[in-house]
Protein backbone atom coordinates (compact mmCIF):
# COMPACT_ATOMS: atom_id res chain seq x y z
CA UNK A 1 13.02 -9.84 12.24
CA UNK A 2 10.54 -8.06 10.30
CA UNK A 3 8.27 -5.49 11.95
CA UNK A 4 4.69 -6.10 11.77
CA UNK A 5 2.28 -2.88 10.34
CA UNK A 6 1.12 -0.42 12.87
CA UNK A 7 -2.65 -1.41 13.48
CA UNK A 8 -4.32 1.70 11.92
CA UNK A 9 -2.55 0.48 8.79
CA UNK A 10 -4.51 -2.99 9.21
CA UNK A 11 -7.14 -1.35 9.96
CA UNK A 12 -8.43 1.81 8.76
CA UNK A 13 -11.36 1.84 9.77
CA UNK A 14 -10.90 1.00 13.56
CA UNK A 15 -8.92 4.30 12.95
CA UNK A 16 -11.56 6.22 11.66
CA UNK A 17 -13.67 5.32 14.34
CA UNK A 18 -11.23 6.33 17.31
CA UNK A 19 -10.93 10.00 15.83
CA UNK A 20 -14.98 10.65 15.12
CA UNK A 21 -16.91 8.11 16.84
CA UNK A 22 -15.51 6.43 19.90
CA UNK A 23 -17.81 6.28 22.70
CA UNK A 24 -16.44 9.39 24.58
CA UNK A 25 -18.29 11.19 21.96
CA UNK A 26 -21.45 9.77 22.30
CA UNK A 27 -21.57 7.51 19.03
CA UNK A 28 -23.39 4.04 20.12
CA UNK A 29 -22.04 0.83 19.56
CA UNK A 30 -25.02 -0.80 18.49
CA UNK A 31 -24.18 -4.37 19.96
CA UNK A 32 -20.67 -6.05 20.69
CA UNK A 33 -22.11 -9.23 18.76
CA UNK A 34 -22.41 -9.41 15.04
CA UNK A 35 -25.66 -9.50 13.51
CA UNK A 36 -25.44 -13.35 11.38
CA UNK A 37 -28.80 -13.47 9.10
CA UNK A 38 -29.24 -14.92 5.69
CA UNK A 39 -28.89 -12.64 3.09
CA UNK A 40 -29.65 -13.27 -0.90
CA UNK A 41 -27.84 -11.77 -3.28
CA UNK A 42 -27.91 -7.75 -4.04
CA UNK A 43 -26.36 -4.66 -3.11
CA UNK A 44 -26.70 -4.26 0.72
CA UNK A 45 -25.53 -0.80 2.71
CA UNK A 46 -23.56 -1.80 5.95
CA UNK A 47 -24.29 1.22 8.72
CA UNK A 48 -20.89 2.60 9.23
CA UNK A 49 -21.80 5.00 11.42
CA UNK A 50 -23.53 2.97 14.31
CA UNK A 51 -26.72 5.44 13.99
CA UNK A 52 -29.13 2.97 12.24
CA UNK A 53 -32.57 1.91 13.70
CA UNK A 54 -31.95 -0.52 10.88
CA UNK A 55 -29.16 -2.38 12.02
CA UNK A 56 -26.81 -3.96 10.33
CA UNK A 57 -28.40 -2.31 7.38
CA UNK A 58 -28.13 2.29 6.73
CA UNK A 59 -31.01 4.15 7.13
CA UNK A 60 -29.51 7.50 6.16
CA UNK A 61 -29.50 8.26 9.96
CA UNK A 62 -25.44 9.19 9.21
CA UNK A 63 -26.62 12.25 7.71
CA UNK A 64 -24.18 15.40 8.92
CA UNK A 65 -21.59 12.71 10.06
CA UNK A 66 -19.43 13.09 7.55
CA UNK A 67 -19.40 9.38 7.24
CA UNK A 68 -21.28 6.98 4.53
CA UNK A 69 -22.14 3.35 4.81
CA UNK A 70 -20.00 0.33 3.31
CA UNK A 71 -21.67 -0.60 -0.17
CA UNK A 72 -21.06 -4.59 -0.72
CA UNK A 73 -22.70 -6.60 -3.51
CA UNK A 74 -23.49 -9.78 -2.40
CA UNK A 75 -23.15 -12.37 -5.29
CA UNK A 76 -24.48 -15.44 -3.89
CA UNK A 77 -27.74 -16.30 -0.90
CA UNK A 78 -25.52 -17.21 2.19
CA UNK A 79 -24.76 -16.51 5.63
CA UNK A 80 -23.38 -13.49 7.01
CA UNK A 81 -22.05 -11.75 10.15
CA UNK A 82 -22.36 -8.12 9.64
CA UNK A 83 -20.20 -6.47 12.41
CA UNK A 84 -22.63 -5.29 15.37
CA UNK A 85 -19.65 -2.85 16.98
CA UNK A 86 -18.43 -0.80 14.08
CA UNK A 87 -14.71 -1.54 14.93
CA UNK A 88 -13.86 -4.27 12.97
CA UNK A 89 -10.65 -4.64 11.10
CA UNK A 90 -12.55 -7.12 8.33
CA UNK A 91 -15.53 -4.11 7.18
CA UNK A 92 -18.21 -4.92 7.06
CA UNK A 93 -18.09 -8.47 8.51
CA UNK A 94 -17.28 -9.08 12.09
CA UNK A 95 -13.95 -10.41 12.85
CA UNK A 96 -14.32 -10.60 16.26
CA UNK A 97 -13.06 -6.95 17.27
CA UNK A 98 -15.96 -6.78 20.05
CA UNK A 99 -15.00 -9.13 22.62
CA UNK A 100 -12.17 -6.79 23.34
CA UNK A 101 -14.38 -3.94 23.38
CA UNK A 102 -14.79 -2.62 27.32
């Protein structure tokens, strides 16, 4: 049969987050929930780097990280469920990723 992609290649940035910001180096997970809100539309900057008193949202706190938030342009008002753990495979949305979180 046909072999399925490695993980990392699904998921890059569950990848990036295992080499600079797992929790052995002290990077928070903000929460293992996403944060669901209704959003209109605009350009909104996802916190990539977990830092954010802002949450979901960047408030520059990545600053020396090396790391940047996730620029989306929201085209319509609607629902969303910004990923709360940084480790989904689905950036910036939640996909679920944090109920396998320890």
């Amino acid at each position: 049969g046909a072999r399925r992609p490695r993980r990392s290649t699904l998921c890059p940035y569950r990848t990036l987050f295992r080499s600079r910001m797992s929790s052995e180096n002290g990077v928070p997970i903000p929460q293992k929930a996403p944060y669901v809100g209704a959003e209109e539309p605009g350009k909104k900057a996802w916190c990539i780097c977990g830092r954010s008193d802002a949450q979901p949202y960047c408030d520059g706190s990545h600053a020396g990280t090396g790391l940047a938030p996730l620029v989306v342009d929201i085209e319509e008002a609607k629902t969303v469920a910004w990923c709360g753990c940084k480790r989904t495979c689905n950036a910036p949305y939640c996909d679920g990723s944090h109920s396998q979180l320890p």
